[in-house]
C-alpha atoms as a PDB file:
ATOM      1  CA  UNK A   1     -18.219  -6.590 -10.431  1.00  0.00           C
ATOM      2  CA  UNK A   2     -16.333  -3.550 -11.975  1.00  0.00           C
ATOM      3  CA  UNK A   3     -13.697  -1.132 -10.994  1.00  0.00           C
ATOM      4  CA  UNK A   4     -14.487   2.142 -11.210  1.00  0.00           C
ATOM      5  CA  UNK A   5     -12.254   4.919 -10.568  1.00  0.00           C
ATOM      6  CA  UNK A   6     -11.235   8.672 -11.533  1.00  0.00           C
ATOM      7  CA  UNK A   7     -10.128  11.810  -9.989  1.00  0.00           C
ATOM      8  CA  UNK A   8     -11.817  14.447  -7.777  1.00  0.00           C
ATOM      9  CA  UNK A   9     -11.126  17.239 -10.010  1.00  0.00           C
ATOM     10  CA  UNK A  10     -12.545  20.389 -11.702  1.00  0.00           C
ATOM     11  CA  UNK A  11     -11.218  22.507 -15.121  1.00  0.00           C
ATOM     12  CA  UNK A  12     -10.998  26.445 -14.622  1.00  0.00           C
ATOM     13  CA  UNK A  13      -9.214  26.467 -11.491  1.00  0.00           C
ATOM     14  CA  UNK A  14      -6.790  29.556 -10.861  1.00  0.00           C
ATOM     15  CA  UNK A  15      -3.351  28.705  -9.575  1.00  0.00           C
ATOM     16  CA  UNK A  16      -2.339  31.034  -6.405  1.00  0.00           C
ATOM     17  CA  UNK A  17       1.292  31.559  -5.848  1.00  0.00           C
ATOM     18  CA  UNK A  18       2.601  33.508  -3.484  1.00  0.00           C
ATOM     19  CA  UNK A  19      -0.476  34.842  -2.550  1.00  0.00           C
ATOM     20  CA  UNK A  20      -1.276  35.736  -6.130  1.00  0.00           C
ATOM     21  CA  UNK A  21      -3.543  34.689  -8.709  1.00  0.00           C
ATOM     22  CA  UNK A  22      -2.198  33.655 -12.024  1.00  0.00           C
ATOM     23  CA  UNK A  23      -3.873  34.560 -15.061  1.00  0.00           C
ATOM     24  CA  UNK A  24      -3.905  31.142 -16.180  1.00  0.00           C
ATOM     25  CA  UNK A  25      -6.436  28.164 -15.067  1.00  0.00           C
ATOM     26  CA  UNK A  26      -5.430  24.782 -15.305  1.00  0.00           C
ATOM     27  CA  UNK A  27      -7.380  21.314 -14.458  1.00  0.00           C
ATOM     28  CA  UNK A  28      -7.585  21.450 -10.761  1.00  0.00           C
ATOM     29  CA  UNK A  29      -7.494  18.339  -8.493  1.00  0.00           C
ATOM     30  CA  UNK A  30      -8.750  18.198  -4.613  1.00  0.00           C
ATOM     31  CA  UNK A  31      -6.617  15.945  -2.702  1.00  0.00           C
ATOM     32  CA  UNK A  32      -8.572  14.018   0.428  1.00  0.00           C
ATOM     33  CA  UNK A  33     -12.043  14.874  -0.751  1.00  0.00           C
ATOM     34  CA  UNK A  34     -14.835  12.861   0.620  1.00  0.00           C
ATOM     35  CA  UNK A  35     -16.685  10.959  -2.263  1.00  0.00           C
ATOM     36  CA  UNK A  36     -19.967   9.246  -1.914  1.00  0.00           C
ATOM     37  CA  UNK A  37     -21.617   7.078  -4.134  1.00  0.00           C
ATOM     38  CA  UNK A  38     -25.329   6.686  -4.528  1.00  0.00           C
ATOM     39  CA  UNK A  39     -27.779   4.404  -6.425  1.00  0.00           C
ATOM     40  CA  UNK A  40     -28.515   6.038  -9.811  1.00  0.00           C
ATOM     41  CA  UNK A  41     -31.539   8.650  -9.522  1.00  0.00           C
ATOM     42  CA  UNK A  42     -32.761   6.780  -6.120  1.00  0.00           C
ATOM     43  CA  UNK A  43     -35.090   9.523  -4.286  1.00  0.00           C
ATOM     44  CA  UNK A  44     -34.748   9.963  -1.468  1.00  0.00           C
ATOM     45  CA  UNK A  45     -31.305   8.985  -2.791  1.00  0.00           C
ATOM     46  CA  UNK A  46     -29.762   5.456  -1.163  1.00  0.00           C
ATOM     47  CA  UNK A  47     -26.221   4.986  -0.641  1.00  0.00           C
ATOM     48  CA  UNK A  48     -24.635   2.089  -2.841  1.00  0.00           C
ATOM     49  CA  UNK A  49     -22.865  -0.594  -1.476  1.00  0.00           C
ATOM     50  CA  UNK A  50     -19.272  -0.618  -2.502  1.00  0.00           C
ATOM     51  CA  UNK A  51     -15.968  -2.905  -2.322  1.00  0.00           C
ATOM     52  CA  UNK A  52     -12.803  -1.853  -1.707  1.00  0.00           C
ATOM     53  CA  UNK A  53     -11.738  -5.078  -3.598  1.00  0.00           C
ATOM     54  CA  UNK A  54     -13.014  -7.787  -6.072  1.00  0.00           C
ATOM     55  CA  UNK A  55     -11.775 -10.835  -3.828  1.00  0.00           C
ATOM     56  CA  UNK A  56     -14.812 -13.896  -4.245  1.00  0.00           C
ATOM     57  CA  UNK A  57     -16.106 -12.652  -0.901  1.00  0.00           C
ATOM     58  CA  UNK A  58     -15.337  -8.788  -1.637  1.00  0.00           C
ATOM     59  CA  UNK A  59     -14.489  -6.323   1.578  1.00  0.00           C
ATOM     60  CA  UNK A  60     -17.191  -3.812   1.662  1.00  0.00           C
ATOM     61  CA  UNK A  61     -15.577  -0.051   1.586  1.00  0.00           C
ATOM     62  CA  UNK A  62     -17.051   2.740   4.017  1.00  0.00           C
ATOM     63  CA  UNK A  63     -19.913   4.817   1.637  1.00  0.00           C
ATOM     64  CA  UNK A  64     -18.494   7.837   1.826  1.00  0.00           C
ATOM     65  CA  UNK A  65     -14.863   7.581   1.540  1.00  0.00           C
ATOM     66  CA  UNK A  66     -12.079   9.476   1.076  1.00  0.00           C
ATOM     67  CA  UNK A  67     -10.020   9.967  -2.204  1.00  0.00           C
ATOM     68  CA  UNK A  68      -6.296   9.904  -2.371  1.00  0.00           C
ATOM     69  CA  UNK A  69      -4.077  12.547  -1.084  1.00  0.00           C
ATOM     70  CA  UNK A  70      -3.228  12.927  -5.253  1.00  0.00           C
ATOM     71  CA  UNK A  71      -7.177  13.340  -5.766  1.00  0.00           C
ATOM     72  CA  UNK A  72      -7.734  10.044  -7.110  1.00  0.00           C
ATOM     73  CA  UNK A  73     -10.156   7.359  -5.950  1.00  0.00           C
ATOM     74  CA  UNK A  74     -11.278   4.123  -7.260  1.00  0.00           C
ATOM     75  CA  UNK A  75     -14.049   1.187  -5.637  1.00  0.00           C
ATOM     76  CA  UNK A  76     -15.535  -1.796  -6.729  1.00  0.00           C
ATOM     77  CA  UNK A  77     -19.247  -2.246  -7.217  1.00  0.00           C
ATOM     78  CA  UNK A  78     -21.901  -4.614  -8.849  1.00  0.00           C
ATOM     79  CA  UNK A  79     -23.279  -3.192 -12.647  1.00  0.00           C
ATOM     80  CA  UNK A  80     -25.397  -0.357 -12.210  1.00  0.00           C
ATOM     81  CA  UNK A  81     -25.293   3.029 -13.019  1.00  0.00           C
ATOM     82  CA  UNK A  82     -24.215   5.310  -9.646  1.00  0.00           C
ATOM     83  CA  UNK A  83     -24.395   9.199  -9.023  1.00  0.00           C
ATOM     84  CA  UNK A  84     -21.290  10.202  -7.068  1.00  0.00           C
ATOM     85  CA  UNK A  85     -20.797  13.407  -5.178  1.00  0.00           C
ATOM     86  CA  UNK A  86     -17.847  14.986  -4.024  1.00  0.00           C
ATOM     87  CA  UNK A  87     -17.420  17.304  -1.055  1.00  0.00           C
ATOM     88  CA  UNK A  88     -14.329  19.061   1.115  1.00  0.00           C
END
């Protein structure tokens, strides 16, 4: 089983402050973000099942989830190759 984990992020995002937009973009991150994670290429596309740990009996983690109040997420899951989409 591997670990896989990351950020729910996205480059080009304009900072507000105070209302206003700066004229600078930076690499944005979305804090609480649902991900899901699906079987690579699947159609109609099929939910993988993922592990919120890599214990000999692993505990299965809800498909979605959600990331991190930072933006960061990470899961457990058998090899493969997985598509994952993030929303909110």
């Amino acid at each position: 089983m591997y670990k896989i984990q990351g950020w729910v992020e996205a480059g080009n995002t304009v900072v507000q402050t105070g209302g206003l937009d700066s004229s600078n973009v930076v690499q944005g991150s979305f804090p609480l973000s649902q991900v899901a994670v699906y079987v690579h290429g699947s159609s109609p596309a099929t939910l993988a099942a993922i592990y919120s740990d890599n214990n000999a009996s692993p505990t299965p983690l809800a498909n979605p989830f959600t990331a991190n109040a930072d933006g960061s997420f990470g899961f457990y899951a058998d090899t493969g190759r997985f598509d994952l989409v993030f929303s909110g």
